[in-house]
Protein backbone atom coordinates (compact mmCIF):
# COMPACT_ATOMS: atom_id res chain seq x y z
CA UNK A 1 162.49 71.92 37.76
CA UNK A 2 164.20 68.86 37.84
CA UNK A 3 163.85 65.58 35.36
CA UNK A 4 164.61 62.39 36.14
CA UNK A 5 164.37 59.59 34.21
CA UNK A 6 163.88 55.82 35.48
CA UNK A 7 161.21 53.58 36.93
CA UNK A 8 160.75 52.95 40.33
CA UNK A 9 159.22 49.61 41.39
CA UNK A 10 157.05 50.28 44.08
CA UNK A 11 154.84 53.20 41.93
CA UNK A 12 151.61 51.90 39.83
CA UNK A 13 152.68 51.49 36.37
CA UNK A 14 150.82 54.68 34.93
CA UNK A 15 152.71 57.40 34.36
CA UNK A 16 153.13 60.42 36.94
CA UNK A 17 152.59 64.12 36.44
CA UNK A 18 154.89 65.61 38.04
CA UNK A 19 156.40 65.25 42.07
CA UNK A 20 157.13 67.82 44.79
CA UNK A 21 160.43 67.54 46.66
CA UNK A 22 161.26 69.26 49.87
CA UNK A 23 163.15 68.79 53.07
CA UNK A 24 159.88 69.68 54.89
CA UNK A 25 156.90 67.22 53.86
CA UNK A 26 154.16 67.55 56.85
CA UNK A 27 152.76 63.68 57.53
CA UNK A 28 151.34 62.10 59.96
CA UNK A 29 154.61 60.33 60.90
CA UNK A 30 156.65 63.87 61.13
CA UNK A 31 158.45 66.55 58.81
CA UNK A 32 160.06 64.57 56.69
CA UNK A 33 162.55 65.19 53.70
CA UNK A 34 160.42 63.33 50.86
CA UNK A 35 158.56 63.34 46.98
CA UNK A 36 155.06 63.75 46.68
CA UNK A 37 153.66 62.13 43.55
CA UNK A 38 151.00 64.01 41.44
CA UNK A 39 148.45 62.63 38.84
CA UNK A 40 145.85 63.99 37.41
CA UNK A 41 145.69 66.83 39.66
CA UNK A 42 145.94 64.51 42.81
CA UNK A 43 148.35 63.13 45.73
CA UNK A 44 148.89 59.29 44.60
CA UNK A 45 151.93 59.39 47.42
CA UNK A 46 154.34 60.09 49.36
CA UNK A 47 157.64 58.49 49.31
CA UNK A 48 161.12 59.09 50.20
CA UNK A 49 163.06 61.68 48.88
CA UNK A 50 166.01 59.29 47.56
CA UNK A 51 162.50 57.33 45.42
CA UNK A 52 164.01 57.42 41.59
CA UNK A 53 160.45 58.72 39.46
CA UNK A 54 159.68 58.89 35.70
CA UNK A 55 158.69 62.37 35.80
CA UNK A 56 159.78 65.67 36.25
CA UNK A 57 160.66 66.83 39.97
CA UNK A 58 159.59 70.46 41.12
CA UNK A 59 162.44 70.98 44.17
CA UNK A 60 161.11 74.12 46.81
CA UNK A 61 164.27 72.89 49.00
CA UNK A 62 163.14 73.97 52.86
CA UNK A 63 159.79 75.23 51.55
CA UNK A 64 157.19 73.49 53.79
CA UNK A 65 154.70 71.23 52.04
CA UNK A 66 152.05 70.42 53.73
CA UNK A 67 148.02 69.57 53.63
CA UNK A 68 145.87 72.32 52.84
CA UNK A 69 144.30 73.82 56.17
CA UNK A 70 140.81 73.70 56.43
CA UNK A 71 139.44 76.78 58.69
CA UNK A 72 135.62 76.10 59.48
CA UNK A 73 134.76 79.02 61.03
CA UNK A 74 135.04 82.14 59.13
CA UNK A 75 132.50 84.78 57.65
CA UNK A 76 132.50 85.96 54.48
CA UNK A 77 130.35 88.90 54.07
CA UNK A 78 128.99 88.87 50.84
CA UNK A 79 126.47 89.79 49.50
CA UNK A 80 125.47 92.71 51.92
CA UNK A 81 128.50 93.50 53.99
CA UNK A 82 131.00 93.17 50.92
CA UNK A 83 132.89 95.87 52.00
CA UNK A 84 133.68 94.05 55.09
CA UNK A 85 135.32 90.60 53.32
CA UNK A 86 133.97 89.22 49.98
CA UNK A 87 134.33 86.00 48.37
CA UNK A 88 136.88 86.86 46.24
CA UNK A 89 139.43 88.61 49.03
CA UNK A 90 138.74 85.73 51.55
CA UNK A 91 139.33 83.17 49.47
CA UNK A 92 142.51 84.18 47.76
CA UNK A 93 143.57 84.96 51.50
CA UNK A 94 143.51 81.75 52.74
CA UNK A 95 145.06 80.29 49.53
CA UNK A 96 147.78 83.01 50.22
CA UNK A 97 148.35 81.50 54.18
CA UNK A 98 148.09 78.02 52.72
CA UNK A 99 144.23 77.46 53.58
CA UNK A 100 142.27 75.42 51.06
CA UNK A 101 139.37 75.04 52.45
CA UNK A 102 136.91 77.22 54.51
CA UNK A 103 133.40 76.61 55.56
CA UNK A 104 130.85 80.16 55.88
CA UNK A 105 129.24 80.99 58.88
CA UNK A 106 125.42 82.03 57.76
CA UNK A 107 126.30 85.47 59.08
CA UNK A 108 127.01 88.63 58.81
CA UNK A 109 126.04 88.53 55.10
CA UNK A 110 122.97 90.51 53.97
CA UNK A 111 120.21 88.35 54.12
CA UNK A 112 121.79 85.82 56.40
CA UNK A 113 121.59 81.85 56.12
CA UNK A 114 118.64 81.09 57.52
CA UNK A 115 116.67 79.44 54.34
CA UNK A 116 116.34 78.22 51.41
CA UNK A 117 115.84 81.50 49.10
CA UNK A 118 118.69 83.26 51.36
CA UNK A 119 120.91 80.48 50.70
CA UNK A 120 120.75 80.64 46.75
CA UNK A 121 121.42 84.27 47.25
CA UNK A 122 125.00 83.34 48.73
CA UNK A 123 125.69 80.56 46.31
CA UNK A 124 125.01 82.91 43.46
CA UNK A 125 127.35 85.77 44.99
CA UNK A 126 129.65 83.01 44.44
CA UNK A 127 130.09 82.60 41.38
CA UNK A 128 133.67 83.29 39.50
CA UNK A 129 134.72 84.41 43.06
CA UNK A 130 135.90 81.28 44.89
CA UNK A 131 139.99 80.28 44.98
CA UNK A 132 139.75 78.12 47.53
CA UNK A 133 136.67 75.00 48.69
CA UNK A 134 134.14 77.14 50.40
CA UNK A 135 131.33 75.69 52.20
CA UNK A 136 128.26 76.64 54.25
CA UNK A 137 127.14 76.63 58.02
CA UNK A 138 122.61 77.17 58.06
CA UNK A 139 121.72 79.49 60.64
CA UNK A 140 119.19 78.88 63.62
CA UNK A 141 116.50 81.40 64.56
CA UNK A 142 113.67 81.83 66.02
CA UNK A 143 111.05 80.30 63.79
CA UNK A 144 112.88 79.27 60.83
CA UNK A 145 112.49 75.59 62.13
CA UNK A 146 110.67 74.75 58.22
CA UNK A 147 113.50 75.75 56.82
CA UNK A 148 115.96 72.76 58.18
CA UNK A 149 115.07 70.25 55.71
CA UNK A 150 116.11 72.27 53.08
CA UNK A 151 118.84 73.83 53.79
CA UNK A 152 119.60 70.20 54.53
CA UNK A 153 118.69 69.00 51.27
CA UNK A 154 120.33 72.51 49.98
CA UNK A 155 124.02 70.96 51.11
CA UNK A 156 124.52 73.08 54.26
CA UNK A 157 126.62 70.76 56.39
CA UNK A 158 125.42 72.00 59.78
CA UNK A 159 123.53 75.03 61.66
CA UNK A 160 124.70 77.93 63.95
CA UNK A 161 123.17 79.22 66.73
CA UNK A 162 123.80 82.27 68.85
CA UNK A 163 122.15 82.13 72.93
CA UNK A 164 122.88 85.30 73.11
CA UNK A 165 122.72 88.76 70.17
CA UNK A 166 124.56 87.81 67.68
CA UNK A 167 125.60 91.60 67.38
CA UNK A 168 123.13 91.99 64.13
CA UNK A 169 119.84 92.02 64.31
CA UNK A 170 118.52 90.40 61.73
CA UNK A 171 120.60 87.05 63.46
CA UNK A 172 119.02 86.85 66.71
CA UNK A 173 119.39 84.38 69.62
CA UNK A 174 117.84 81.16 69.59
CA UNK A 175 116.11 80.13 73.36
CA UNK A 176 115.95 76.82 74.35
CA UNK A 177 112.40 75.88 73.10
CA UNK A 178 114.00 77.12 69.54
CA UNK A 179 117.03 74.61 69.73
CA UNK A 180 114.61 71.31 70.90
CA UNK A 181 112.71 72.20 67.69
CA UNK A 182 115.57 71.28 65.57
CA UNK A 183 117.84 69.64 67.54
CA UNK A 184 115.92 66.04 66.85
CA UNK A 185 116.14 67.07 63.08
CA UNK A 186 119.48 67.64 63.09
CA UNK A 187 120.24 64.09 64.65
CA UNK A 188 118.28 62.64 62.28
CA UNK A 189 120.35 63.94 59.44
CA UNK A 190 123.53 63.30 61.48
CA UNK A 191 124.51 67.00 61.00
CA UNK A 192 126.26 68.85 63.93
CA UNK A 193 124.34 72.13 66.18
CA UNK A 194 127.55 74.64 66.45
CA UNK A 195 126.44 77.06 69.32
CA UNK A 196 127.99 80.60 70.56
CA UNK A 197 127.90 79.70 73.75
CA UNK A 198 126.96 82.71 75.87
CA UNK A 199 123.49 82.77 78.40
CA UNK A 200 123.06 86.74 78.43
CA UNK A 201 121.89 88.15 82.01
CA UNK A 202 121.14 91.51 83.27
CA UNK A 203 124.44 93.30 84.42
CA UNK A 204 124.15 96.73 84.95
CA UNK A 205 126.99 97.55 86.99
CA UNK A 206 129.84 97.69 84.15
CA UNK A 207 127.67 100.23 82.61
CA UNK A 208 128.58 103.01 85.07
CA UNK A 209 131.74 102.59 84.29
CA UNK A 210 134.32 103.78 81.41
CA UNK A 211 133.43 102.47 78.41
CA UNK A 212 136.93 102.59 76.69
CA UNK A 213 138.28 100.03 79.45
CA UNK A 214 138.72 96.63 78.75
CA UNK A 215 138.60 95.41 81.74
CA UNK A 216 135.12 96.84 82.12
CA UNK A 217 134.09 95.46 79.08
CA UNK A 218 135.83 92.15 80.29
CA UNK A 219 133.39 92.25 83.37
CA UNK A 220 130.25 92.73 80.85
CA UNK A 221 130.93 89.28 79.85
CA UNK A 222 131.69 87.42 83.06
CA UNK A 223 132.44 83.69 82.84
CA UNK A 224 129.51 82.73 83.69
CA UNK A 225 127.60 83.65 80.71
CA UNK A 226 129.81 80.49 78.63
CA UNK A 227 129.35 78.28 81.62
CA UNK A 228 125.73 78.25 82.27
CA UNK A 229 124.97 78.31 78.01
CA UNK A 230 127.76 75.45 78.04
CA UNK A 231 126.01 73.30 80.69
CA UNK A 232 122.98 73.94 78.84
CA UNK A 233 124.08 72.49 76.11
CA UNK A 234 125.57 69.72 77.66
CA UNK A 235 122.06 68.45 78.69
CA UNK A 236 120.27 68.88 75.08
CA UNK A 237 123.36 67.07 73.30
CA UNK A 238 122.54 63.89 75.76
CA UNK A 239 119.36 64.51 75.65
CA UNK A 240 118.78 64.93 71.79
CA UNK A 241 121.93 62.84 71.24
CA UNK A 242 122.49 65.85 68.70
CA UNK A 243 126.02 66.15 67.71
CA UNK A 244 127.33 69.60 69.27
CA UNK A 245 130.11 71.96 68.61
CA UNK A 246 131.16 74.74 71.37
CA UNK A 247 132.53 77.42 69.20
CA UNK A 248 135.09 79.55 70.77
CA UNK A 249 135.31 78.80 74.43
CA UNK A 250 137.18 81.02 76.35
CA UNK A 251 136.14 80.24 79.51
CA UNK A 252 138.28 77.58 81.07
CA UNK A 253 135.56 76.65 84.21
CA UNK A 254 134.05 74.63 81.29
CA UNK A 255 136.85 72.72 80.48
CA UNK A 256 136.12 69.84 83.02
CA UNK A 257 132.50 69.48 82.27
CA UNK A 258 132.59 69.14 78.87
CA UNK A 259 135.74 66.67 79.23
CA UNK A 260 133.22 64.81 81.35
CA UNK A 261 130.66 64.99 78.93
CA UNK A 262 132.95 63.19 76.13
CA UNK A 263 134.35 60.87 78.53
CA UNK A 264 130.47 59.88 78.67
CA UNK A 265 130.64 59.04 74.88
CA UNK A 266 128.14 62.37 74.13
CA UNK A 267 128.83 63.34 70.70
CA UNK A 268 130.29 67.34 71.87
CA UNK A 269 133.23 69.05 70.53
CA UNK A 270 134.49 72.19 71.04
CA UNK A 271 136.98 74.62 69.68
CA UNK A 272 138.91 77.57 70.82
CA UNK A 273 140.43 80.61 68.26
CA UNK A 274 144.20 81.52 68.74
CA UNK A 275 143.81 84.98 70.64
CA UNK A 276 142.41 83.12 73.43
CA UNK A 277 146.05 81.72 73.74
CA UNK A 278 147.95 84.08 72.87
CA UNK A 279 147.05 87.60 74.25
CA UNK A 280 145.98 88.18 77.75
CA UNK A 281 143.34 90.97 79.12
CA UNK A 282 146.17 91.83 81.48
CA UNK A 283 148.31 93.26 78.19
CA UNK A 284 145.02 94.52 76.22
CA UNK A 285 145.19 99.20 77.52
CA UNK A 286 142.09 100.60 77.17
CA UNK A 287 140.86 101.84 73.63
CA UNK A 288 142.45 98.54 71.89
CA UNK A 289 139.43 97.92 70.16
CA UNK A 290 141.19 95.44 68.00
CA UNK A 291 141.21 93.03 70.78
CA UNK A 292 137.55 93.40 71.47
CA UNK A 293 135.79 89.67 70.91
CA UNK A 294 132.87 87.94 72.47
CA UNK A 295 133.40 86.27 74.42
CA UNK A 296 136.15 88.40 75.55
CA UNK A 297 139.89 87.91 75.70
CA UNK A 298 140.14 86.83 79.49
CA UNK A 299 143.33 86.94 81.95
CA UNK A 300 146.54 85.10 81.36
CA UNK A 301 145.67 81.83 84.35
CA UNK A 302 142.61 81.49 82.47
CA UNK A 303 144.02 81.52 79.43
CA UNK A 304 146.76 79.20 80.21
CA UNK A 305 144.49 76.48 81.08
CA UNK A 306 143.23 76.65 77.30
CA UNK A 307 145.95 74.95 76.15
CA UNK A 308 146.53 71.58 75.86
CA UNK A 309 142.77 70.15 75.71
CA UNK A 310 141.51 71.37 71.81
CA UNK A 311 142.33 69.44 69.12
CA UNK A 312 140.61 72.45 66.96
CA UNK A 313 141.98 76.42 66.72
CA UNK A 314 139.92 78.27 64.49
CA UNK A 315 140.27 81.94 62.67
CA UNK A 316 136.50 82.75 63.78
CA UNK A 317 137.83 85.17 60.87
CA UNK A 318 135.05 88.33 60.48
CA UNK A 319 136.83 91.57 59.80
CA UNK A 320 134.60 94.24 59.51
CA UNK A 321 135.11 98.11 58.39
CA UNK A 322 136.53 100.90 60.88
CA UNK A 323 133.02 102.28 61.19
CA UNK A 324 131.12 99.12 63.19
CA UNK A 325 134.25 99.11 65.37
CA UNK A 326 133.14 101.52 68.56
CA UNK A 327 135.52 102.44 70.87
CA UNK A 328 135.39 100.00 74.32
């Protein structure tokens, strides 16, 4: 650490805590070489690195400084499935990779997010555990449609729906019908419907084959599964004019229509999760049950066209134990 001592003319006349200096300040004009100025336990600025400052100077040299990353789509376990991620590991995670922020998905925790009494539950596992902002996705299942309002009024800043299992049961799939119950609520309160977007259909044929390939768990999940549930929810968002979030698209035959869709000023958005971009199902040998997702991890031309078009990567972050993960 660093003092310097002299007044600088552009700064507000109270007196600064402290400043960061580094050669690597992220902003929205570029890295840049620069000070940021701390009071009371907030940014007040950022200013150039040569800025003279009445307080002392904390140099990291090429360390990167930048704005704490927000990851909205993660699942902390607890209570219930503790022993798969708790509050206290996942948040001192992210703080460790530089994530400040992370918003819960209303499952796989033990009850899940899906009212009002389940919802206190989580809050109270919360308590003395949290390192980082944490904050909380509802769930959406079939016939918890009294419980919007308050989770609503509980703080939850949106709801989660699966159109297909959810891979627990006590989280499963909304239908249609369920999602025009609450859809209209949900525009009312200006809150967004996030939706795994996958329309489940009988497909028998994979079955008969070997269960530790991935490409024959690949074909259990064909493309068309995202693209149908994606088109459906194309119609309810104009229909509903319900904001609506595609979480993790990997299907890139949906990447026109829901470019069409925004281009028609429909309030969708949609995200993708960085092993969609970065490994291929060309690369993934059988028995590489680390790799196995839903929806899967598709080939590399399909893959390619992912990038470019999201403006959001998420973690989709849920590790479990060794025991829920069965071979392919």
């Amino acid at each position: 650490m660093k003092d310097q001592s002299c007044s600088s003319p552009i700064l507000p006349p109270r007196m600064l805590d402290a400043a960061i200096k580094s050669k690597n300040v992220v902003t929205p004009q570029g890295i840049l070489e620069a000070l940021v100025l701390l009071r009371d336990g907030l940014i007040v600025d950022v200013v150039p690195a040569t800025t003279a400052v009445d307080c002392p100077i904390i140099d990291v040299h090429n360390r990167a400084v930048l704005p704490g990353v927000v990851d909205p789509h993660v699942h902390i376990n607890e209570p219930g499935r503790t022993e798969w991620e708790g509050f206290n590991t996942a948040t001192r995670a992210a703080l460790a990779g530089g994530l400040t922020t992370l918003v819960d998905m209303p499952l796989n925790s033990a009850p899940v997010t899906t009212s009002v009494a389940n919802l206190a539950l989580k809050l109270a596992a919360t308590k003395g555990q949290l390192h980082t902002n944490c904050g909380f996705w509802g769930g959406i299942v079939p016939g918890n449609a009294s419980e919007i309002e308050g989770l609503i009024d509980h703080g939850v800043l949106g709801f989660k729906a699966f159109l297909t299992h959810s891979g627990i049961d006590d989280f499963p799939n909304a239908t249609e019908q369920d999602l025009r119950q609450v859809m209209p609520i949900l525009a009312r309160h200006g809150l967004p419907l996030l939706v795994h977007c996958e329309l489940t259909t009988d497909n028998e044929v994979w079955k008969t084959g070997d269960k530790r390939s991935y490409q024959n768990y690949l074909a259990s999940r064909p493309k068309q599964w995202e693209d149908e549930a994606v088109a459906l929810m194309i119609r309810l968002c104009e229909e509903y004019d319900c904001s609506t979030h595609i979480v993790h698209l990997s299907s890139a035959n949906s990447i026109a229509p829901i470019a069409a869709a925004k281009a028609n000023g429909l309030p969708l958005t949609v995200e993708t999760a960085q092993h969609y971009l970065f490994f291929n199902a060309e690369n993934i040998n059988d028995g590489q049950t680390q790799f196995k997702c839903a929806p899967p991890i598709r080939e590399q031309p399909n893959n390619d066209e992912l990038w470019g078009l999201y403006r959001l990567v998420l973690s989709t972050s849920s590790p479990p134990t060794t025991h829920p993960r069965r071979p392919i």
